[in-house]
Protein backbone atom coordinates (compact mmCIF):
# COMPACT_ATOMS: atom_id res chain seq x y z
CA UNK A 1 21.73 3.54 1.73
CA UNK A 2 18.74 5.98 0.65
CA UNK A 3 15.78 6.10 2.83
CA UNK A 4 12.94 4.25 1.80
CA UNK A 5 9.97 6.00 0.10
CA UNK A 6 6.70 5.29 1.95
CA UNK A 7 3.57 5.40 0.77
CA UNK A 8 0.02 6.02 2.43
CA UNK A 9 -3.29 4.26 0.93
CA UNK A 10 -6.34 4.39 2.48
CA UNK A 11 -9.79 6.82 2.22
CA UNK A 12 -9.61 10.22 1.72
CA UNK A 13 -13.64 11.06 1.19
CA UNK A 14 -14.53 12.30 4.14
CA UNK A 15 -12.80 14.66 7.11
CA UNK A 16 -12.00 12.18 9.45
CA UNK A 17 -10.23 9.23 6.67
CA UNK A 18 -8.41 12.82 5.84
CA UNK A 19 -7.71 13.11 9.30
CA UNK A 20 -6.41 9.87 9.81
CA UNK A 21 -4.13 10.04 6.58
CA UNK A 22 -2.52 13.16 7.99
CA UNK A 23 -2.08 11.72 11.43
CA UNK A 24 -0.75 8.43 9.80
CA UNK A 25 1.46 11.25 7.68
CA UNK A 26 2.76 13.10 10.48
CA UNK A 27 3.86 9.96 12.79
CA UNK A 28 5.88 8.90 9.82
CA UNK A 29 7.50 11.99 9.26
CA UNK A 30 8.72 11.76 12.89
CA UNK A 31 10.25 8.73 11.69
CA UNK A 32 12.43 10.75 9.16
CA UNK A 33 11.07 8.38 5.73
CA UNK A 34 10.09 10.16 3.04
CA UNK A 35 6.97 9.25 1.53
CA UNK A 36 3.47 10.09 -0.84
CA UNK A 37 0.64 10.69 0.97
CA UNK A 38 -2.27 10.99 -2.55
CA UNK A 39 -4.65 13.37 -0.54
CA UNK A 40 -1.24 15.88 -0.65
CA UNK A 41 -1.06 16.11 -4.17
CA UNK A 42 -3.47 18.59 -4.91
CA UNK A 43 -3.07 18.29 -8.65
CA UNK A 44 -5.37 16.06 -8.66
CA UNK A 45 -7.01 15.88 -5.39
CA UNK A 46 -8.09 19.65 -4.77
CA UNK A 47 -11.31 19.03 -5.66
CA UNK A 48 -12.84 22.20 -5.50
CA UNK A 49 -9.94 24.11 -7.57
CA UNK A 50 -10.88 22.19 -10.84
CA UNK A 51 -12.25 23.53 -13.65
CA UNK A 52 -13.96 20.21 -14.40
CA UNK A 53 -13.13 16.88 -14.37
CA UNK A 54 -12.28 16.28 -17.95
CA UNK A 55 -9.09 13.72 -17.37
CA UNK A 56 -8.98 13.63 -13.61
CA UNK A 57 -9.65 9.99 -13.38
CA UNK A 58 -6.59 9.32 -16.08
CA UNK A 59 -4.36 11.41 -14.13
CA UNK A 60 -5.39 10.12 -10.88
CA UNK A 61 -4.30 6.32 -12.06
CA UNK A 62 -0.92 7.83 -13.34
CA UNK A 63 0.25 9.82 -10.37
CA UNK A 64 -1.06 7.42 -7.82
CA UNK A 65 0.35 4.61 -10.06
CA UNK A 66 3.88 5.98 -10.32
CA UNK A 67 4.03 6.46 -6.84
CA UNK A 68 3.07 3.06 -5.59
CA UNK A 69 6.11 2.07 -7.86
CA UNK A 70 8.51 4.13 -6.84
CA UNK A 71 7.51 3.52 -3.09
CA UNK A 72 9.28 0.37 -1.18
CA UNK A 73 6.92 0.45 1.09
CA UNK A 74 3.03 0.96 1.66
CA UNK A 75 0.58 1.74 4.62
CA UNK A 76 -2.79 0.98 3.58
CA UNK A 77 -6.33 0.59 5.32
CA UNK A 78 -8.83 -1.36 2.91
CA UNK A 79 -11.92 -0.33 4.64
CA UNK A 80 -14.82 -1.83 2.77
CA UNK A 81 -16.31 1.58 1.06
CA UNK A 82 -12.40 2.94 0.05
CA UNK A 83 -12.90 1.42 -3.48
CA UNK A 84 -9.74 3.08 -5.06
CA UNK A 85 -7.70 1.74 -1.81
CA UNK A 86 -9.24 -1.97 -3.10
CA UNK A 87 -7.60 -1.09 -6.43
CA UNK A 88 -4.48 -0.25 -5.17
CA UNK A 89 -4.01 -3.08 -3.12
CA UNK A 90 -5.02 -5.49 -6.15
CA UNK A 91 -2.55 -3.62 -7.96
CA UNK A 92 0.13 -4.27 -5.16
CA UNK A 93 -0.99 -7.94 -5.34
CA UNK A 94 -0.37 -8.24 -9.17
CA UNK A 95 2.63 -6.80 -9.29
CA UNK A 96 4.43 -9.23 -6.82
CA UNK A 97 2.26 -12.05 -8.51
CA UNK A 98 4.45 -11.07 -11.71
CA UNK A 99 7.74 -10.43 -10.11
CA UNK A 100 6.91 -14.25 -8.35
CA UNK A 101 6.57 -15.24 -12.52
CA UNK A 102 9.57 -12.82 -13.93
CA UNK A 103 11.87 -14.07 -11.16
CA UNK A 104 10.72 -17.66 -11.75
CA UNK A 105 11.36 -17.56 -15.48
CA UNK A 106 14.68 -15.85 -14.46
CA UNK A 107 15.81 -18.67 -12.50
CA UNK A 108 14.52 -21.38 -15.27
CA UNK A 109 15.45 -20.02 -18.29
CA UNK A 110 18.73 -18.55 -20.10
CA UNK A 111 18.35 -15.56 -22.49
CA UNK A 112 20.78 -13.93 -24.87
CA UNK A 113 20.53 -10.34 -23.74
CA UNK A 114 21.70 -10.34 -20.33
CA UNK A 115 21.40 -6.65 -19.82
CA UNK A 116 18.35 -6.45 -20.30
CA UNK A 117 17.35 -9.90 -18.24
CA UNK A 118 19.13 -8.30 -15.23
CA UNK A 119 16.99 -5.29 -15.54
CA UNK A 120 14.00 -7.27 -15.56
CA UNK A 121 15.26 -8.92 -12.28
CA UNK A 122 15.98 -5.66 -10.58
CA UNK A 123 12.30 -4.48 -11.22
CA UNK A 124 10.62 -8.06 -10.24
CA UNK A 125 13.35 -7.91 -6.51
CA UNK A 126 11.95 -4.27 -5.93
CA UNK A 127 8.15 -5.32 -6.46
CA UNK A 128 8.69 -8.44 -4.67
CA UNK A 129 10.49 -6.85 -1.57
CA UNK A 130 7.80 -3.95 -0.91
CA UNK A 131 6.85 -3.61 2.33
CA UNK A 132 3.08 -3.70 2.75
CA UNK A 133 1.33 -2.84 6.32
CA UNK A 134 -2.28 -2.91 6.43
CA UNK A 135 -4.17 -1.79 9.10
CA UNK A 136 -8.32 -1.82 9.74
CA UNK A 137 -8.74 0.90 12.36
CA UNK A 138 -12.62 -0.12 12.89
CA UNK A 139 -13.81 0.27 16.74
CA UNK A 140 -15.70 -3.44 16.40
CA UNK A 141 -12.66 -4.73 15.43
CA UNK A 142 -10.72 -6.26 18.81
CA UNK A 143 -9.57 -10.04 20.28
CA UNK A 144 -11.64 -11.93 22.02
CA UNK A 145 -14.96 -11.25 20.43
CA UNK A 146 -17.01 -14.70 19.51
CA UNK A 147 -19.70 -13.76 17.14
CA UNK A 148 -21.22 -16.08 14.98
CA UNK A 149 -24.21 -16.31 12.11
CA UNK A 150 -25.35 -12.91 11.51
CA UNK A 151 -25.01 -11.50 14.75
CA UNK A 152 -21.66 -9.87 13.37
CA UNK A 153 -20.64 -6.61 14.33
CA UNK A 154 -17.89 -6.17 11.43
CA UNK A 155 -17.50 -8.17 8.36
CA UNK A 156 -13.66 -7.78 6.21
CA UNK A 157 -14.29 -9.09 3.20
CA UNK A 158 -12.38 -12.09 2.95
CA UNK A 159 -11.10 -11.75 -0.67
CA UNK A 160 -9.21 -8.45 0.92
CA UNK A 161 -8.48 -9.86 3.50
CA UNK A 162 -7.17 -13.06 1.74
CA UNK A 163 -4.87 -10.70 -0.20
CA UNK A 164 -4.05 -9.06 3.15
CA UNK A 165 -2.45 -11.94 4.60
CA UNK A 166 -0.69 -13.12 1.14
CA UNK A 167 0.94 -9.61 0.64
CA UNK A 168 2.48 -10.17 4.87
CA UNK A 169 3.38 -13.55 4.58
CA UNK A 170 0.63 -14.51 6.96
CA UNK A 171 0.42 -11.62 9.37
CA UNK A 172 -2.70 -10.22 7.62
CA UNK A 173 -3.50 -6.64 9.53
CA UNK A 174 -0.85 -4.72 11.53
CA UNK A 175 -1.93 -2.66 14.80
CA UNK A 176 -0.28 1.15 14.02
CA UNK A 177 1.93 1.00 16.64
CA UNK A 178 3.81 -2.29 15.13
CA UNK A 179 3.61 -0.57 11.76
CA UNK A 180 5.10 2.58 13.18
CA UNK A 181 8.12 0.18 15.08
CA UNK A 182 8.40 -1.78 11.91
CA UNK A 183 9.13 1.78 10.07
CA UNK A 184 11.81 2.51 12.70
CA UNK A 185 13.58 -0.58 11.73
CA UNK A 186 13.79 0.30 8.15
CA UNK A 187 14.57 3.45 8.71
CA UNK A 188 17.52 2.44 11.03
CA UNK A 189 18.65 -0.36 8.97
CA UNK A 190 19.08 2.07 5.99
CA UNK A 191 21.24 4.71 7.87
């Protein structure tokens, strides 16, 4: 069984989110998955090598795009100001929310072109199956803090967070250390 493609969402504005996506980068490498981590592809994210920005965005979408569908599974901090991380994840949630429907219609209904039916199912299984981990490494964020009105020192936004939960059956945000343990499973179950 092929190791499974990981990929690595979060911000990449400003040194330290770069230094966090690199240490993220390098602990799963020690793992031995493979993965995408966008602030590495300097086609489009070597800012200051561009001639201008004519396309960038468009190019962005489809390399960033293709890889969160070829990955199986993603590591991704939503912090509140990492507005393309927001996308991604709503992307994420939309594509399982259709695999839920393909797979649903799938099971309910028969077609005449079974090839291509099965092909539809294999795409929906791979969408619905991705691994998602997010994590919120924010200093304010720890148990046993009772705040309440708006005496708050941090404040997820609940739609994300909502979306969180739904894309880990529950769990909602994953410490790194259970991320990097749950990424030593996969990786052993595949060998």
């Amino acid at each position: 069984m092929a190791n499974k493609l990981v990929y690595i969402a979060g911000d990449m504005l400003t040194k330290a989110s770069q230094l966090l996506r690199e240490k993220e980068k390098e602990d799963i490498e020690k793992i031995g998955l493979p993965l995408y981590n966008p602030q590495d592809n300097k086609e489009i994210n070597d800012k200051a090598n561009l001639d201008n920005n004519e396309g960038l965005a468009e190019k962005i979408v489809e390399q960033d795009t293709i890889a969160l569908y070829e990955s199986d599974i993603i590591v991704i901090e939503p912090q509140p100001f990492a507005l393309g991380t927001h996308v991604e994840l709503g992307q994420i949630k939309g594509r399982k929310d259709l695999a839920e429907e393909v797979l649903r219609i799938y099971n309910d209904e028969s077609l005449d072109d079974l090839e291509a039916l099965e092909e539809i199912r294999q795409i929906a299984l791979k969408a619905k199956n991705q691994k998602v981990f997010p994590h919120y490494e924010d200093i304010r964020r720890f148990k046993g803090v009772v705040e309440k009105e708006d005496r708050r020192s941090l404040g997820i936004n609940q739609y994300v967070y909502g979306v969180c939960l739904d894309l880990t059956d529950g769990k909602g945000f994953y410490e790194w250390d259970e991320i990097l343990d749950e990424l030593q499973k996969i990786k052993d179950s595949s060998n």
